[in-house]
Protein backbone atom coordinates (compact mmCIF):
# COMPACT_ATOMS: atom_id res chain seq x y z
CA UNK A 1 0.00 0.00 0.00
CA UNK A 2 1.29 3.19 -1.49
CA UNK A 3 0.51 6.06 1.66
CA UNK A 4 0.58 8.62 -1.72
CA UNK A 5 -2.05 6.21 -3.21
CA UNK A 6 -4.21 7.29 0.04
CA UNK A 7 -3.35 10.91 -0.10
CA UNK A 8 -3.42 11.58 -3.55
CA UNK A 9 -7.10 9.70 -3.85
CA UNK A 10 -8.79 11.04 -1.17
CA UNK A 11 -7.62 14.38 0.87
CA UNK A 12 -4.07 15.85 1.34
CA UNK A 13 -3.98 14.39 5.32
CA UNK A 14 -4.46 10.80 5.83
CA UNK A 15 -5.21 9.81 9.30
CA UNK A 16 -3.94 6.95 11.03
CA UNK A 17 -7.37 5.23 11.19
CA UNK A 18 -7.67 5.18 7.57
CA UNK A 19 -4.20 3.18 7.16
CA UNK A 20 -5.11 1.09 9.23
CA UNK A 21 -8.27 0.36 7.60
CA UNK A 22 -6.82 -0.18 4.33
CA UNK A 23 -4.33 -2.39 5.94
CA UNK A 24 -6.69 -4.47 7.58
CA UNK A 25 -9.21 -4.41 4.53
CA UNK A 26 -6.20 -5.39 2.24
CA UNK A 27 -4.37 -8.31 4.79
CA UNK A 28 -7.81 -9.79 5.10
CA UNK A 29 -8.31 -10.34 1.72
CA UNK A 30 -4.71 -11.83 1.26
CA UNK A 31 -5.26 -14.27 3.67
CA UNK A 32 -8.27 -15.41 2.85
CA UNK A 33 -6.87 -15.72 -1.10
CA UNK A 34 -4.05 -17.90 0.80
CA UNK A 35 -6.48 -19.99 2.89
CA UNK A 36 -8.60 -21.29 0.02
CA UNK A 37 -4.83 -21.73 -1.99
CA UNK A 38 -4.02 -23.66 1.02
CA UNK A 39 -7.28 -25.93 1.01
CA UNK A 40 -7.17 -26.14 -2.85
CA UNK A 41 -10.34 -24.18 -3.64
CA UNK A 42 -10.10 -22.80 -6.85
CA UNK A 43 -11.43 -18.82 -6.88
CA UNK A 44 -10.16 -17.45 -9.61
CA UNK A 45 -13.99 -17.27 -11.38
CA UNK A 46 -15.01 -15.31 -7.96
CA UNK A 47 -11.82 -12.98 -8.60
CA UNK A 48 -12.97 -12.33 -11.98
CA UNK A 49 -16.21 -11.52 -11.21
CA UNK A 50 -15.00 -9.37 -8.72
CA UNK A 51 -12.66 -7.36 -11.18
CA UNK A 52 -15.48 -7.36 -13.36
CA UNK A 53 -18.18 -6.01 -10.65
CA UNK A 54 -15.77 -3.81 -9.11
CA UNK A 55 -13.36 -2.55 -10.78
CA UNK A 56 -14.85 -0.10 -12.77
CA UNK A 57 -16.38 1.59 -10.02
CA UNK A 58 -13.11 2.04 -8.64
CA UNK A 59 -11.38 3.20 -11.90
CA UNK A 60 -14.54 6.25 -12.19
CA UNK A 61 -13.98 7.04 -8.31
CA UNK A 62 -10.25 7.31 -8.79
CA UNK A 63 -10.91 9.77 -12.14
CA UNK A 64 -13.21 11.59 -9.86
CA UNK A 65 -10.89 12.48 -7.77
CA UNK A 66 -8.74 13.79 -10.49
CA UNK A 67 -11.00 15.60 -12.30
CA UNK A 68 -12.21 16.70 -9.11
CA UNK A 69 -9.48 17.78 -6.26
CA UNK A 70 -11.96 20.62 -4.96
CA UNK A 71 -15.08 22.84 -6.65
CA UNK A 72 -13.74 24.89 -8.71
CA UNK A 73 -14.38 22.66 -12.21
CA UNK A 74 -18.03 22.00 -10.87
CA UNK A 75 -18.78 25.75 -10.29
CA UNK A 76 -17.03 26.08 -13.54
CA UNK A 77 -19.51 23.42 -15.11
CA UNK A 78 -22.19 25.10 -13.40
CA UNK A 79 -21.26 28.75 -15.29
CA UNK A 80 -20.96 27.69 -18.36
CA UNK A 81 -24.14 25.58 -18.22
CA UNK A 82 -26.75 28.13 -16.97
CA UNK A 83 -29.88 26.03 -17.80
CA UNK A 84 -28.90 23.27 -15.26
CA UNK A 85 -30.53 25.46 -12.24
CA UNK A 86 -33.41 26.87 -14.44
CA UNK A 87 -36.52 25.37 -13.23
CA UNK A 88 -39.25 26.19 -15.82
CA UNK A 89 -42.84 27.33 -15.28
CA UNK A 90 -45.12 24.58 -14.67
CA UNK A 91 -48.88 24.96 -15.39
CA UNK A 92 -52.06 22.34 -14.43
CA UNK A 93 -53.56 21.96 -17.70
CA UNK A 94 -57.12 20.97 -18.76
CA UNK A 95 -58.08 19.95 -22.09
CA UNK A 96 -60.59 19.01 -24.38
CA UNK A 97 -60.01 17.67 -27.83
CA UNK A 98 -62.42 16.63 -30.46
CA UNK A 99 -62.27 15.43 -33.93
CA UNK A 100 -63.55 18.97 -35.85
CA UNK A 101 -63.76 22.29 -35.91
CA UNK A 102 -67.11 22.78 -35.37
CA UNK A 103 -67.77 20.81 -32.75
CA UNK A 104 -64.77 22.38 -30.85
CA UNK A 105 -66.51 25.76 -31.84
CA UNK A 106 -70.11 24.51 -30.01
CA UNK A 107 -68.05 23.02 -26.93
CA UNK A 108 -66.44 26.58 -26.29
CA UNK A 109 -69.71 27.99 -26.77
CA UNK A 110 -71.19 25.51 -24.04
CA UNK A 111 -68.10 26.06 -21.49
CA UNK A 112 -68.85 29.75 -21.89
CA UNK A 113 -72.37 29.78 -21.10
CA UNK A 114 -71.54 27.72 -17.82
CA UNK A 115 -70.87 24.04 -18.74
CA UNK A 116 -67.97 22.36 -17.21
CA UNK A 117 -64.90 21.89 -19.49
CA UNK A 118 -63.76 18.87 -17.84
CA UNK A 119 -67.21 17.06 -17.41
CA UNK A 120 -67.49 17.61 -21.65
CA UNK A 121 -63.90 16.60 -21.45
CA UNK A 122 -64.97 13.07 -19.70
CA UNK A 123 -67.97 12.81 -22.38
CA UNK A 124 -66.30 13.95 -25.97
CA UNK A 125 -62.82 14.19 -25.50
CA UNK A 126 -60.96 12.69 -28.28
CA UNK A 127 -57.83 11.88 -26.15
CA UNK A 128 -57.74 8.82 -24.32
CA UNK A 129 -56.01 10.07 -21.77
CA UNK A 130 -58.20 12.76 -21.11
CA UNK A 131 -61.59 11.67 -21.38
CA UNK A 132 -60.35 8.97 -18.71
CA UNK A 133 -59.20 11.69 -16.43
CA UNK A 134 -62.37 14.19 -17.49
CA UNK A 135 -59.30 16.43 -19.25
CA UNK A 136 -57.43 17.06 -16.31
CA UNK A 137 -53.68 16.93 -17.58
CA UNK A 138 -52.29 17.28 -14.78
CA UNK A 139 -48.67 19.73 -14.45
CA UNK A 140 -46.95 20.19 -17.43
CA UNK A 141 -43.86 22.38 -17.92
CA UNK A 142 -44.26 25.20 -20.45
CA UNK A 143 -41.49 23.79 -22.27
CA UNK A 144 -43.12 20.48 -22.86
CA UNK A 145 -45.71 19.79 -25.29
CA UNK A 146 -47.28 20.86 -28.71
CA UNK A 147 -45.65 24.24 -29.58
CA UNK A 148 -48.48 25.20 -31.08
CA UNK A 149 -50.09 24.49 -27.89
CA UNK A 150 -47.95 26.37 -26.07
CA UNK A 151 -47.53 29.76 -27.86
CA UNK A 152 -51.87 29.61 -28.20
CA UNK A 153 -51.98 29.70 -24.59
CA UNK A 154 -48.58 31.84 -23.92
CA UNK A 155 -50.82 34.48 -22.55
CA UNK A 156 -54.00 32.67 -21.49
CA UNK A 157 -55.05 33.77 -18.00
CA UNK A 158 -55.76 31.03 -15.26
CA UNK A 159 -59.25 29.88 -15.33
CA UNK A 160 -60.14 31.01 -19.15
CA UNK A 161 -60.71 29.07 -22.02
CA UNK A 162 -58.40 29.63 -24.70
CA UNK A 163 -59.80 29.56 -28.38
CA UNK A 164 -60.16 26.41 -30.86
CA UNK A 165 -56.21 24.92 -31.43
CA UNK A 166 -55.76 23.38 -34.42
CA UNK A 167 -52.82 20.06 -34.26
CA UNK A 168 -52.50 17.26 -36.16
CA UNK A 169 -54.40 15.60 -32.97
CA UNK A 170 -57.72 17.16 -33.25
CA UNK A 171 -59.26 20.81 -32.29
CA UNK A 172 -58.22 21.61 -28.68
CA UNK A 173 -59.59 23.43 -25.73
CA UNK A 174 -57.34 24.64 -23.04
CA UNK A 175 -57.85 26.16 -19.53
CA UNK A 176 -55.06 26.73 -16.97
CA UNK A 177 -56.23 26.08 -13.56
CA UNK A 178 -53.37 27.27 -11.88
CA UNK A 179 -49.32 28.04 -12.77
CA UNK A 180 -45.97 26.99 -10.67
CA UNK A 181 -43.44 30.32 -12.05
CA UNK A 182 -40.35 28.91 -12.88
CA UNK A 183 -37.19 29.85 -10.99
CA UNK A 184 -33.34 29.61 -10.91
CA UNK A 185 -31.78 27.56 -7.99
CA UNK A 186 -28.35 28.44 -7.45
CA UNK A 187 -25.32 25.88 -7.13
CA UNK A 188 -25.15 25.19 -3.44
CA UNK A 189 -29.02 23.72 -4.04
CA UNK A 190 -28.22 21.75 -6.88
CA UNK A 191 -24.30 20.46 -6.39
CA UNK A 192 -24.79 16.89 -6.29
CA UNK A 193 -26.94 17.33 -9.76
CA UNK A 194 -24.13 19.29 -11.38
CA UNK A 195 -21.63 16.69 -10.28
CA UNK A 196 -23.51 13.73 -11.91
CA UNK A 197 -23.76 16.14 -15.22
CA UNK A 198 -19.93 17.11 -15.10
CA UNK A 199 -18.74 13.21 -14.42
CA UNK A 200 -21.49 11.53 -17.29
CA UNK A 201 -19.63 14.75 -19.60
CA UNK A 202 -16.37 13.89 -18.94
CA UNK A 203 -16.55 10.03 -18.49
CA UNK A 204 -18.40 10.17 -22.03
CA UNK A 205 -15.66 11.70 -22.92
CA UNK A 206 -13.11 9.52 -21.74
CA UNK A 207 -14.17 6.25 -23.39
CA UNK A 208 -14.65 8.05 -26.52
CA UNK A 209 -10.85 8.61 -26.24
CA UNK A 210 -10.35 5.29 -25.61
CA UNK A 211 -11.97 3.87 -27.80
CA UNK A 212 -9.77 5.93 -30.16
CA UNK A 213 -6.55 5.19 -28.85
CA UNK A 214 -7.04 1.40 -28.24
CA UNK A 215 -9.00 0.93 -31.61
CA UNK A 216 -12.14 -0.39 -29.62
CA UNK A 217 -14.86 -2.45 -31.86
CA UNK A 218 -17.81 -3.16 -29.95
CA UNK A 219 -19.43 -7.10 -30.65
CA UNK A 220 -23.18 -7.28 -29.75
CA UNK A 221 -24.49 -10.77 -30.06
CA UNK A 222 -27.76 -11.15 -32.03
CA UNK A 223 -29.99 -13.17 -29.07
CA UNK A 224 -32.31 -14.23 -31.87
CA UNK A 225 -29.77 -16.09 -33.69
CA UNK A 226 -29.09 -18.13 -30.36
CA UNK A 227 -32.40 -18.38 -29.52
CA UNK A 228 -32.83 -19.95 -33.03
C-alpha cells in the first residue's frame, strides 16, 4: 500500500485510522486468497467476477478524484451551463379535444355559457387520456408539449378558455387552472446534480478517447440467432 495512493485519492492528510483500515481491509483479503490456496479451492472465477463487478467503479472514483481535487471545475460546469438550475414554469392543464372544428366551436360555446370543461372533457374528449381523467392533464412544464399548444396559450389567463387549437391531434380546448413560475436555484441547491452532469460529460468523454486510442470495436451478439 502506497501512503501517496491514500493521499493523492482522497484528501491531502491521511489519518492513522484510515491506514489502518486499508491495511486491515487489504491483509484480510490476502489471507483469505491464501487460505482457500491452502485448502485447494479454486477462486479465480469469484476474482474475476469481482474485477469485473468492481473494478470499474473504482477506476470512475479514482478519475473523480482527479477531475475533481476541490469545486472549482463544478462551479465552472455550473457557469458555463446556466440552464442546469433553471426550473421552468409549470402549469395544471385541462383539455378538451375533439375530432372537428365545429364541434370544438359549439363546446367553447357551451363552457362559456356555464358548462364544465372537464365534465365535456370526460364525455367527448378525443384523447384517451383525457376523457379517462375528465381532461385534467395534470402539471406540465411550459417547455413540454405541442408548440403550437404552447404559444396559443402563452398568454391565457388562469381559469379562461383559450380559443379552438388546431394540431395534427384534433381541435383543442385549453384552460389553466393554476401556474408553478419557474425559478433559478443556485449551485449550493443543486451540487450533487451538477456533479452527476460534469462526471457523465467527462466520463463520455473519456471512453470516446479510448476507444480511439485502443481501436475499440464493440461485438453485440444477435440473441435471436441463439435463440434460433
Amino acid at each position: 500500500i502506497l501512503y501517496s495512493d491514500l493521499s493523492a485519492q482522497r484528501q491531502k492528510q491521511v489519518t492513522k485510522e484510515q491506514i489502518e483500515h486499508e491495511l486491515y481491509t487489504r491483509g484480510e483479503l490476502l489471507l483469505t486468497a491464501r487460505a482457500a490456496a491452502d485448502m485447494g479451492i479454486d477462486i479465480s472465477d469469484a476474482l474475476d467476477a469481482f474485477r469485473a463487478e468492481h473494478l470499474p467503479a473504482l477506476l470512475v472514483e479514482n478519475l473523480e478524484h482527479e477531475w475533481l481535487p476541490d469545486d472549482a471545475p463544478l462551479k465552472a460546469f455550473f457557469d458555463s451551463h446556466p440552464k442546469i438550475g433553471q426550473i421552468v414554469e409549470r402549469r395544471h392543464i385541462g383539455q378538451l379535444v375533439v375530432a372537428t372544428r365545429e364541434e370544438a366551436e359549439e363546446m367553447r360555446k357551451r363552457i362559456l355559457a356555464g358548462e364544465s370543461l372537464f365534465a365535456l372533457a370526460g364525455e367527448h374528449s378525443i384523447d384517451p387520456y383525457g376523457r379517462k381523467n375528465n381532461g385534467d392533464m395534470g402539471w406540465i412544464k411550459a417547455d413540454r408539449g405541442s408548440p403550437v399548444i404552447n404559444t396559443a396559450i402563452a398568454e391565457l389567463k388562469d381559469g379562461a378558455v383559450s380559443e379552438v387549437i388546431e394540431t395534427p391531434l384534433g381541435f383543442h380546448l385549453i384552460t389553466i387552472l393554476e401556474r408553478k413560475p419557474g425559478e433559478t436555484r443556485p449551485y449550493t441547491l443543486i451540487k450533487e446534480k451538477v456533479r452527476q452532469m460534469y462526471l457523465s460529460e467527462r466520463l463520455t468523454k473519456y471512453a470516446q478517447e479510448l476507444a480511439q486510442k485502443f481501436k475499440v470495436v464493440w461485438q453485440v451478439s444477435d440473441q435471436s440467432e441463439k435463440q434460433n
